[in-house]
Every structure is written in structure tokens, then in C-alpha cells.
PDB file of N, CA and C in Angstrom:
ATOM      1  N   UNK A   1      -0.742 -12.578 -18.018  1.00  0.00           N
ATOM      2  CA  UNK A   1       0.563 -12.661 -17.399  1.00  0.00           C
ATOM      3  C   UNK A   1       1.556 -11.950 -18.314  1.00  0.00           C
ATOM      4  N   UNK A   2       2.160 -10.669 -17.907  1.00  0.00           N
ATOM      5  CA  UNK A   2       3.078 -10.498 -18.342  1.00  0.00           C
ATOM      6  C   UNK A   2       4.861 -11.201 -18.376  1.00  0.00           C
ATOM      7  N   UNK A   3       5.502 -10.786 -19.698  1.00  0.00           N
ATOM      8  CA  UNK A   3       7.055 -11.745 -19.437  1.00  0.00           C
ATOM      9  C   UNK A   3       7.743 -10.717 -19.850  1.00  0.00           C
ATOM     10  N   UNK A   4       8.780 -11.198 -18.966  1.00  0.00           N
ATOM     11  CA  UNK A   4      10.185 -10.213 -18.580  1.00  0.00           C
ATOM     12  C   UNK A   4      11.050 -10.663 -19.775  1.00  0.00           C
ATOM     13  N   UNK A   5      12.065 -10.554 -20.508  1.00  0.00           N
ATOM     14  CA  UNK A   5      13.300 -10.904 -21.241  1.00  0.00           C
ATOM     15  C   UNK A   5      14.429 -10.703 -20.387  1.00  0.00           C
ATOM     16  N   UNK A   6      15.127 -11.585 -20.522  1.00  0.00           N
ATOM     17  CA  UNK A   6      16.396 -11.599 -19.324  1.00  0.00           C
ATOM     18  C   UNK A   6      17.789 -12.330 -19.924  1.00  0.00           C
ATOM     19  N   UNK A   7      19.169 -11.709 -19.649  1.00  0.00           N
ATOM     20  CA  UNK A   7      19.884 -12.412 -20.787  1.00  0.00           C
ATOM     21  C   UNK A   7      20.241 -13.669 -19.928  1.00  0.00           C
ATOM     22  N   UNK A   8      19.802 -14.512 -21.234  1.00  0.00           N
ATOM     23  CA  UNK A   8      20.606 -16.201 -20.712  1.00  0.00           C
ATOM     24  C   UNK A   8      21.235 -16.670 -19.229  1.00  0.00           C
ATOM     25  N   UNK A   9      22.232 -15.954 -19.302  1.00  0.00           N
ATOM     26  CA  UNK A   9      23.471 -15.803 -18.305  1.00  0.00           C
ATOM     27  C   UNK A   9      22.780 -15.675 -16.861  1.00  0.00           C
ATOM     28  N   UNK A  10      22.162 -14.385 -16.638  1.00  0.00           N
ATOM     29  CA  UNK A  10      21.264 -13.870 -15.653  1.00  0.00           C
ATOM     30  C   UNK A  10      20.006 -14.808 -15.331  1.00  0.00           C
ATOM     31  N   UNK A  11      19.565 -15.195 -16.177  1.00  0.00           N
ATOM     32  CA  UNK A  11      18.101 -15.869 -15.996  1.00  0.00           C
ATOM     33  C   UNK A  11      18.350 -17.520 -15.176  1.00  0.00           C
ATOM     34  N   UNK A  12      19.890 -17.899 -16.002  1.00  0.00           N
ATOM     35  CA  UNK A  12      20.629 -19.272 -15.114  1.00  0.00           C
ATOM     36  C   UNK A  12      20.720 -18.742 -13.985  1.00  0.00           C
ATOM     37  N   UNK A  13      21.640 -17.700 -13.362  1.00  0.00           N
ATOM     38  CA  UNK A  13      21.613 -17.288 -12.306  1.00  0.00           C
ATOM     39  C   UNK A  13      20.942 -17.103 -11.091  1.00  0.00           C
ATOM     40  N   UNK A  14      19.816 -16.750 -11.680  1.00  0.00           N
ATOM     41  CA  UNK A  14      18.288 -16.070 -10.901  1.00  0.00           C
ATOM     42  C   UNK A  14      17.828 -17.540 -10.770  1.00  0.00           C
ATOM     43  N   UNK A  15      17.889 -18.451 -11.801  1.00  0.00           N
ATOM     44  CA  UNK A  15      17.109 -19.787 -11.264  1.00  0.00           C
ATOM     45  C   UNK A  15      18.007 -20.848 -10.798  1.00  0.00           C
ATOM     46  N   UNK A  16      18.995 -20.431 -10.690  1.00  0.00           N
ATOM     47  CA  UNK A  16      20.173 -21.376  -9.228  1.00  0.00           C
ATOM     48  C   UNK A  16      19.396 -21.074  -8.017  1.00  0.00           C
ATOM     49  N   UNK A  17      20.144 -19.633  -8.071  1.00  0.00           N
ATOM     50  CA  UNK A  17      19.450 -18.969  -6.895  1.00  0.00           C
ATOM     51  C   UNK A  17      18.277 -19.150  -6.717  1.00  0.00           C
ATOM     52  N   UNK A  18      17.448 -19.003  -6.989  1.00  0.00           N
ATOM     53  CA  UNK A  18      16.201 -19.368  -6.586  1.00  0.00           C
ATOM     54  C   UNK A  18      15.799 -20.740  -6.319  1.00  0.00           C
ATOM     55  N   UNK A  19      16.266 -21.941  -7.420  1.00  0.00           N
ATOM     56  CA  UNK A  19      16.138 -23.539  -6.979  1.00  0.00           C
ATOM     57  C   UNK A  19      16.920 -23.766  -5.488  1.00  0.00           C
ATOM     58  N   UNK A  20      18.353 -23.053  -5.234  1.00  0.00           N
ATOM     59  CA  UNK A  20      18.967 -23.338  -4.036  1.00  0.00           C
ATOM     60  C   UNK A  20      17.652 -22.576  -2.798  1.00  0.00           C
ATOM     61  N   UNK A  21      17.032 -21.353  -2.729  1.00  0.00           N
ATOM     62  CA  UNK A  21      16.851 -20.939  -1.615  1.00  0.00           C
ATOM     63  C   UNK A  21      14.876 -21.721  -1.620  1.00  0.00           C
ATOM     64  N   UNK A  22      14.508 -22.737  -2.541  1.00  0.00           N
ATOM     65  CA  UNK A  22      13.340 -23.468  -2.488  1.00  0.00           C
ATOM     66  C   UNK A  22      12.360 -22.655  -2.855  1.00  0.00           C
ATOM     67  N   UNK A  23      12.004 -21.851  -3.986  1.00  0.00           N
ATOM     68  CA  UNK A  23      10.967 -20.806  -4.446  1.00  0.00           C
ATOM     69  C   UNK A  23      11.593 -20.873  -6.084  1.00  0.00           C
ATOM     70  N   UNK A  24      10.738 -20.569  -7.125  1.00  0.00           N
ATOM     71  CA  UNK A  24      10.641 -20.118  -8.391  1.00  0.00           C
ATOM     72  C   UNK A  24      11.234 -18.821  -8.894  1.00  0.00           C
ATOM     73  N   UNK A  25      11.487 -18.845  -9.720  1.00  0.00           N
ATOM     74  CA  UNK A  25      12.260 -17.580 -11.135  1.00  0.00           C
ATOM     75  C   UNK A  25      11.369 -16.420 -10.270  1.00  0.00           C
ATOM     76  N   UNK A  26      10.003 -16.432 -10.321  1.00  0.00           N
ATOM     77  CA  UNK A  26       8.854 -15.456 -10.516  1.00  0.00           C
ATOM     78  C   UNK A  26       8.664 -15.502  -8.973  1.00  0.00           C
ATOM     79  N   UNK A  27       8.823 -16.089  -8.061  1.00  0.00           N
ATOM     80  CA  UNK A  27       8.502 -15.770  -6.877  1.00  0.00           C
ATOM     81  C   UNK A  27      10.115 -14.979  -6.206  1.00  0.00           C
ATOM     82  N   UNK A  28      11.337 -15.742  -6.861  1.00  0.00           N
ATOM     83  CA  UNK A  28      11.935 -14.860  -6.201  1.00  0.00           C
ATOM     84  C   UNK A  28      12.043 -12.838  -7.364  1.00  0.00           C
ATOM     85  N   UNK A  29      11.666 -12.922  -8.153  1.00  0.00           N
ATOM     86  CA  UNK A  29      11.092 -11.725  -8.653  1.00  0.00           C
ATOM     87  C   UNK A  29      10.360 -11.053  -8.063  1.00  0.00           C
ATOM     88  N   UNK A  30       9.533 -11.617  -7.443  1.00  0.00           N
ATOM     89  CA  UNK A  30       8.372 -10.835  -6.686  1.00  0.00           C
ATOM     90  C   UNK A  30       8.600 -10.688  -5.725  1.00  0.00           C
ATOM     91  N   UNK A  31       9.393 -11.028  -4.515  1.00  0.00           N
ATOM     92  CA  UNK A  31       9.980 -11.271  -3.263  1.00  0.00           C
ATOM     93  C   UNK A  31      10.988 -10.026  -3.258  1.00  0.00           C
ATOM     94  N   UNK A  32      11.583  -9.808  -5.093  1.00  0.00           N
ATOM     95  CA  UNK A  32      12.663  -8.481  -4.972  1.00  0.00           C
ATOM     96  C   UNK A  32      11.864  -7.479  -4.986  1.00  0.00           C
ATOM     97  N   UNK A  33      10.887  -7.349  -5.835  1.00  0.00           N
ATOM     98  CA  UNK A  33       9.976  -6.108  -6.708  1.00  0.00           C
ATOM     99  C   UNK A  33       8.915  -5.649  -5.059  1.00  0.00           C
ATOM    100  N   UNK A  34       8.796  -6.580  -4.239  1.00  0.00           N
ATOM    101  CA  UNK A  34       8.011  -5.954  -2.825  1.00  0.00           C
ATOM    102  C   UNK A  34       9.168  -5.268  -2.771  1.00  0.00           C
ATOM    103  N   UNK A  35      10.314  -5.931  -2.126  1.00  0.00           N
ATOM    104  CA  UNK A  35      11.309  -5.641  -1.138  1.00  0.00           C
ATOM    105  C   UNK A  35      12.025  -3.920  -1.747  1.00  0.00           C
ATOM    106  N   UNK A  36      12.046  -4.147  -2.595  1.00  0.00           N
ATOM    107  CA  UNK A  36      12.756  -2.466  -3.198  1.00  0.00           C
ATOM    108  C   UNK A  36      12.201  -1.362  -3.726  1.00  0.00           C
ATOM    109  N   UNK A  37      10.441  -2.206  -4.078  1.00  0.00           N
ATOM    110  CA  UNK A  37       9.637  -0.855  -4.824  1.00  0.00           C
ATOM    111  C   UNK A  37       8.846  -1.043  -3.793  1.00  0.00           C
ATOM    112  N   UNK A  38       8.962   0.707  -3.148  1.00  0.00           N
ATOM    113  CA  UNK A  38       7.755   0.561  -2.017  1.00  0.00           C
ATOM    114  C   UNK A  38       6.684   0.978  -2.351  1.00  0.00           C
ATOM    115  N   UNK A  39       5.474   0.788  -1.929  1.00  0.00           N
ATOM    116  CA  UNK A  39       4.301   0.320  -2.310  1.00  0.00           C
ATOM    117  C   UNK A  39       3.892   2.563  -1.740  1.00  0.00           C
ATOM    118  N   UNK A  40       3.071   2.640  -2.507  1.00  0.00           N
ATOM    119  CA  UNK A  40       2.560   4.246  -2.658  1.00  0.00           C
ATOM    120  C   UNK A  40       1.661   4.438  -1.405  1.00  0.00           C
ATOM    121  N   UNK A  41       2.169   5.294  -0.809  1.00  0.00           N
ATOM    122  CA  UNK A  41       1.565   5.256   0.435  1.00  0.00           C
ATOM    123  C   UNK A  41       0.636   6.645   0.216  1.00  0.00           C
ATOM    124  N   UNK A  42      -0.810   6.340   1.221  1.00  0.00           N
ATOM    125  CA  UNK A  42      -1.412   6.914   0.547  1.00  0.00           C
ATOM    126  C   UNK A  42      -1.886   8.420   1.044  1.00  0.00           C
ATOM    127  N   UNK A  43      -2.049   9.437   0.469  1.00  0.00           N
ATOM    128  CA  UNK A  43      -1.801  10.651   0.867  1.00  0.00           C
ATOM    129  C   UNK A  43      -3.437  11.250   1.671  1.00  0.00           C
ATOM    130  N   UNK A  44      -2.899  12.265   2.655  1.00  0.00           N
ATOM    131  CA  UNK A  44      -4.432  12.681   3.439  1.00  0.00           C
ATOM    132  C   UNK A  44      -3.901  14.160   3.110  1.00  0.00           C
ATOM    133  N   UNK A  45      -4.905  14.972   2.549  1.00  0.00           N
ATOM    134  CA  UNK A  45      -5.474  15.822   2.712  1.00  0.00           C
ATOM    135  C   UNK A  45      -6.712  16.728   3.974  1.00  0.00           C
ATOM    136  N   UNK A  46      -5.486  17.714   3.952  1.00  0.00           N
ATOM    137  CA  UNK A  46      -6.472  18.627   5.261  1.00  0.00           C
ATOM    138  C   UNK A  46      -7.510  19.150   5.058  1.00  0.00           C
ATOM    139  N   UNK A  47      -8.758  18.721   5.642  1.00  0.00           N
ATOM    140  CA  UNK A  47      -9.821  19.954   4.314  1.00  0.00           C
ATOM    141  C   UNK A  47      -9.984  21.148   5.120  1.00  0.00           C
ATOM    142  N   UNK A  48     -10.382  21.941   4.674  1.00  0.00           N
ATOM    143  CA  UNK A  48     -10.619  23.399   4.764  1.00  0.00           C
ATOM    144  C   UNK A  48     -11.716  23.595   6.329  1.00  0.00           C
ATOM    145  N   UNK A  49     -11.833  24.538   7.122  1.00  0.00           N
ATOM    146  CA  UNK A  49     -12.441  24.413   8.024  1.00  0.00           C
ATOM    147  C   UNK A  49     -14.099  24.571   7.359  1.00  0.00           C
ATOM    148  N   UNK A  50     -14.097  25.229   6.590  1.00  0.00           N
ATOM    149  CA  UNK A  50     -16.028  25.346   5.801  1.00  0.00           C
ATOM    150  C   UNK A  50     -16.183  24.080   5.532  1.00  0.00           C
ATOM    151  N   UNK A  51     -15.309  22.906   5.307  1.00  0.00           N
ATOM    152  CA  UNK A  51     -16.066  21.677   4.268  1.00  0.00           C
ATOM    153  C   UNK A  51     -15.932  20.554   5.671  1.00  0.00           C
ATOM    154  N   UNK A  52     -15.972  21.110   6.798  1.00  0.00           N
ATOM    155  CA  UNK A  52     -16.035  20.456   8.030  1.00  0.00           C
ATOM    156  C   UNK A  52     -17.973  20.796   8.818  1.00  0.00           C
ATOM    157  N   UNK A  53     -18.147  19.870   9.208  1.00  0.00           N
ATOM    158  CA  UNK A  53     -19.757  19.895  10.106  1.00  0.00           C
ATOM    159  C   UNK A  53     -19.715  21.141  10.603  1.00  0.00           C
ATOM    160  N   UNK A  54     -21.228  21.345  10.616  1.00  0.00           N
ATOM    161  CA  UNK A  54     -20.790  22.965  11.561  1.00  0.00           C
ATOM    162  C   UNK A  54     -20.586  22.588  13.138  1.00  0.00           C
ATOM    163  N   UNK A  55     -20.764  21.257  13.286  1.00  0.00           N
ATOM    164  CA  UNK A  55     -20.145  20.767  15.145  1.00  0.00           C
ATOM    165  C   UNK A  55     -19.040  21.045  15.098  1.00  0.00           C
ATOM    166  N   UNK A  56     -17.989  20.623  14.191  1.00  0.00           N
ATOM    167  CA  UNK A  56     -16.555  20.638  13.928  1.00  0.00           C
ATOM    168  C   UNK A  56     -16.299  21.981  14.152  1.00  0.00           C
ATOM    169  N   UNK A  57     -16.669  22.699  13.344  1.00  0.00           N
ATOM    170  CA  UNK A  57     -16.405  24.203  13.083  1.00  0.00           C
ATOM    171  C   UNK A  57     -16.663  24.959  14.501  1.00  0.00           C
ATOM    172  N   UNK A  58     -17.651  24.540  15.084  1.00  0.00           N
ATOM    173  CA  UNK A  58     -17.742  24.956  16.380  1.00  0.00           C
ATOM    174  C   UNK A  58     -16.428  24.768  17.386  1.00  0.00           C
ATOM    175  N   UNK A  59     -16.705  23.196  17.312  1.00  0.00           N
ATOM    176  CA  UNK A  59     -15.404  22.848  18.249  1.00  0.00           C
ATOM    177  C   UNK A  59     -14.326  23.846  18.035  1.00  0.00           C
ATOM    178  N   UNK A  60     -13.674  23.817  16.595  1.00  0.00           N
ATOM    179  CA  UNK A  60     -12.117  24.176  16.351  1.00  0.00           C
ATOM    180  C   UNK A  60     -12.299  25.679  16.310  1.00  0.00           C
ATOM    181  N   UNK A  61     -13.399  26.105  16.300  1.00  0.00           N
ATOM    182  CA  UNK A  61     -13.576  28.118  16.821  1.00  0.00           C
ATOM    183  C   UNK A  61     -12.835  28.129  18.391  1.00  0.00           C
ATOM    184  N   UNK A  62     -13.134  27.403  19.010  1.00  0.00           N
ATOM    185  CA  UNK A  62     -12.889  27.860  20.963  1.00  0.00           C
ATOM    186  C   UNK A  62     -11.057  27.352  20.401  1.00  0.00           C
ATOM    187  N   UNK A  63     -10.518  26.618  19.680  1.00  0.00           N
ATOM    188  CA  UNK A  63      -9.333  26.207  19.817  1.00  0.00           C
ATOM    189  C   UNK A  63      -8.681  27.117  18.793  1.00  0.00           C
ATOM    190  N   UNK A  64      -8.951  27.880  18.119  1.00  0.00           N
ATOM    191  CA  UNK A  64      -8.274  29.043  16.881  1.00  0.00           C
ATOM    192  C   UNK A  64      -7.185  29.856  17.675  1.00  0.00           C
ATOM    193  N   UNK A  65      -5.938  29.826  17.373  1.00  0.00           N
ATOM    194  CA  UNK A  65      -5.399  30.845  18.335  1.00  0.00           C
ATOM    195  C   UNK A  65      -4.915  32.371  18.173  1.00  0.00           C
ATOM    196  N   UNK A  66      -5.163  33.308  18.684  1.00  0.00           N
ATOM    197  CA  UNK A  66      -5.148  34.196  18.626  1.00  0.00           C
ATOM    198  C   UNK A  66      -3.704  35.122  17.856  1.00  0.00           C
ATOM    199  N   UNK A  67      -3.919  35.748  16.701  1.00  0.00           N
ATOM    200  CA  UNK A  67      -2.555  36.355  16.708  1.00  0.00           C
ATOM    201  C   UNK A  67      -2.228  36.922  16.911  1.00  0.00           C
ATOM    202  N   UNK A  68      -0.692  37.083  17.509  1.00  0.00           N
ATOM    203  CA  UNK A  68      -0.229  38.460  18.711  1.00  0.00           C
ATOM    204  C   UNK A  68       0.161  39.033  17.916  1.00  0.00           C
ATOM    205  N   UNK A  69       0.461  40.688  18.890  1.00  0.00           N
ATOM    206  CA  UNK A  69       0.459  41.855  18.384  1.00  0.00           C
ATOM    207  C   UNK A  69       2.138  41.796  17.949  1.00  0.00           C
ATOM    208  N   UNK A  70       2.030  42.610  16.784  1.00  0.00           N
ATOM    209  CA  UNK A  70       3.376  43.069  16.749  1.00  0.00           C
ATOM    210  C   UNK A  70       4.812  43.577  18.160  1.00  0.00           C
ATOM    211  N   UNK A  71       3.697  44.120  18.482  1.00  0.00           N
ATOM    212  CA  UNK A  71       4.307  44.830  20.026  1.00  0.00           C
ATOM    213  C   UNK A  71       4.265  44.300  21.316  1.00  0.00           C
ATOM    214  N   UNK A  72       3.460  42.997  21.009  1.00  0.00           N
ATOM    215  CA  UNK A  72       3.748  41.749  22.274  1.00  0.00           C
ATOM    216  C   UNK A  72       3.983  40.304  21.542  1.00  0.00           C
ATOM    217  N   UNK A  73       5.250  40.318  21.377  1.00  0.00           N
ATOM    218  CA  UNK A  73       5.416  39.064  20.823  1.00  0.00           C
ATOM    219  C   UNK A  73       5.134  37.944  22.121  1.00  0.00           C
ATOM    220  N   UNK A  74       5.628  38.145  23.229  1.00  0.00           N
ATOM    221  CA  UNK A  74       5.842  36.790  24.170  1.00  0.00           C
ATOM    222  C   UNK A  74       4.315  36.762  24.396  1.00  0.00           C
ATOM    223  N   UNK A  75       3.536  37.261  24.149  1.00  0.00           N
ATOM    224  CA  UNK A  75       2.137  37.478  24.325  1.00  0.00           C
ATOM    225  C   UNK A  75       1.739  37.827  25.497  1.00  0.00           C
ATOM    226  N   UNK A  76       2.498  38.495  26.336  1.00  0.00           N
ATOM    227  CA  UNK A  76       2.070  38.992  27.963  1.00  0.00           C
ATOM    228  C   UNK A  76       0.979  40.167  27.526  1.00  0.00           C
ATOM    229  N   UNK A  77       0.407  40.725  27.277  1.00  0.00           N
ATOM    230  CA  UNK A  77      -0.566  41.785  27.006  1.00  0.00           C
ATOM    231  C   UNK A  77      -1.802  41.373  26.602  1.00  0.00           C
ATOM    232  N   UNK A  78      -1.785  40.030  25.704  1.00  0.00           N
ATOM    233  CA  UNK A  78      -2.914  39.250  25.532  1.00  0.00           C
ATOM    234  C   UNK A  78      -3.104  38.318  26.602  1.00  0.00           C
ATOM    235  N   UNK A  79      -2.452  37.434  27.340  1.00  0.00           N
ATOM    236  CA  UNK A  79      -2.496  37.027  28.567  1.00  0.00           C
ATOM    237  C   UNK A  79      -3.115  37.959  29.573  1.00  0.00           C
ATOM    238  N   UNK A  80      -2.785  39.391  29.684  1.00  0.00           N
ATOM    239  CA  UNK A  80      -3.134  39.933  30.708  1.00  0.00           C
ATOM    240  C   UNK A  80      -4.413  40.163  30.066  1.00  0.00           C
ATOM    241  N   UNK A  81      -5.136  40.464  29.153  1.00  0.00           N
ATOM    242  CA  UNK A  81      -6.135  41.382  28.591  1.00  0.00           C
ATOM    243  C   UNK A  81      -7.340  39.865  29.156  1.00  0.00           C
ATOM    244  N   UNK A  82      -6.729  38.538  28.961  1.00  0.00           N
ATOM    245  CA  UNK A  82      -7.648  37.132  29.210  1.00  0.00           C
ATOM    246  C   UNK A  82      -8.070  37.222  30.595  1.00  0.00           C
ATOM    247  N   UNK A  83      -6.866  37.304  31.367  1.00  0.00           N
ATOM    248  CA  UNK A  83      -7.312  37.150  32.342  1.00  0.00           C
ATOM    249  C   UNK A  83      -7.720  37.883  33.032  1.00  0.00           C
ATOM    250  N   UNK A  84      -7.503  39.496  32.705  1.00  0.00           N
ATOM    251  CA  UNK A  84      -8.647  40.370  33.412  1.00  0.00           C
ATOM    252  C   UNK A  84      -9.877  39.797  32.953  1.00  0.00           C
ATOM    253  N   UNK A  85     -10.356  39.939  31.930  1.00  0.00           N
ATOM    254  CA  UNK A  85     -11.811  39.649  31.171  1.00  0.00           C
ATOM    255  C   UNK A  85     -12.194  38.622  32.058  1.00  0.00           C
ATOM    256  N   UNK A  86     -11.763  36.695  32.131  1.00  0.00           N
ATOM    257  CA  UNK A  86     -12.326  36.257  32.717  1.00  0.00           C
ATOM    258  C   UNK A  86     -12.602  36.360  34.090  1.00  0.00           C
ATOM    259  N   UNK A  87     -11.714  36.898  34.889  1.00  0.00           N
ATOM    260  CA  UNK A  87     -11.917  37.566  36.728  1.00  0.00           C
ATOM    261  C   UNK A  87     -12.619  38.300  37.033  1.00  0.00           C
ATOM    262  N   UNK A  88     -13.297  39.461  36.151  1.00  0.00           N
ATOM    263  CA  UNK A  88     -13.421  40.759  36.175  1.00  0.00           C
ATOM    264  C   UNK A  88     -15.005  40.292  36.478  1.00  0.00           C
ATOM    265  N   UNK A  89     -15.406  40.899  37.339  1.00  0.00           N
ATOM    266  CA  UNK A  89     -17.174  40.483  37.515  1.00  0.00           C
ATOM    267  C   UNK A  89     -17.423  41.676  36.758  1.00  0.00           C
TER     268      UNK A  89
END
């Protein structure tokens, strides 16, 4: 168990307060130390498409999206180039 040092003055204080609201010195300590230090939330990392299954890798190939041309930004030229290809017997 670690101990805190607290001056006199403060430590009466903290244990009014705390005898009035029915909890301890150390519980209302701990009741502050949740309430203001938030707890480390924990971080996800994207991994790389190689360190994915090759099912995965499959899947997210048909979903990769294509990058347009300099000279068709709204992408109407790649739109048209799709949908000839798929119509086109």
C-alpha cells in the first residue's frame, strides 16, 4: 500500500468530507483519481494488407478502388470504360 502526505489542514478537510458523504479518506481518493484520470484507452492498429489471410486479401482486392486519371477527376471515363467492359459481349 502506498501513502500519500497531505497538509494537516487538507487531510481534516478530505475526512469531513468524506465522514459527511459515508465513505473513507482513501475511497473518496479513489472515487476522485477514477473520476479525473481517464483510464488509457486502448489503441488498434491497421495491419498492412500482406499480414492479412490470403481470404482477406482476396476479399479487399474486388473492393481496392481505382485511381482516377488526372484528366477525369469526376471519374466519368472510368465509369464509362466499366460499363462498356461489363455489357460488351
Amino acid at each position: 500500500m502506498a501513502t500519500i502526505s497531505l497538509n494537516p489542514t487538507l487531510y481534516t478537510k478530505a475526512q469531513n468530507y468524506a465522514k459527511e458523504n459515508g465513505m473513507s479518506v482513501e475511497e473518496w481518493v479513489a472515487m476522485l483519481i477514477k473520476k479525473f484520470v481517464p483510464a488509457k484507452k486502448k489503441r488498434y492498429r491497421m495491419k498492412k494488407i500482406e499480414e492479412l489471410s490470403p481470404e482477406l486479401q482476396a476479399i479487399i482486392g474486388f473492393a481496392k478502388p481505382s485511381i482516377p486519371n488526372d484528366e477525369d477527376i469526376n471519374g466519368d471515363k472510368a465509369r464509362m470504360e466499366y460499363l462498356t467492359e461489363k455489357y460488351t459481349i
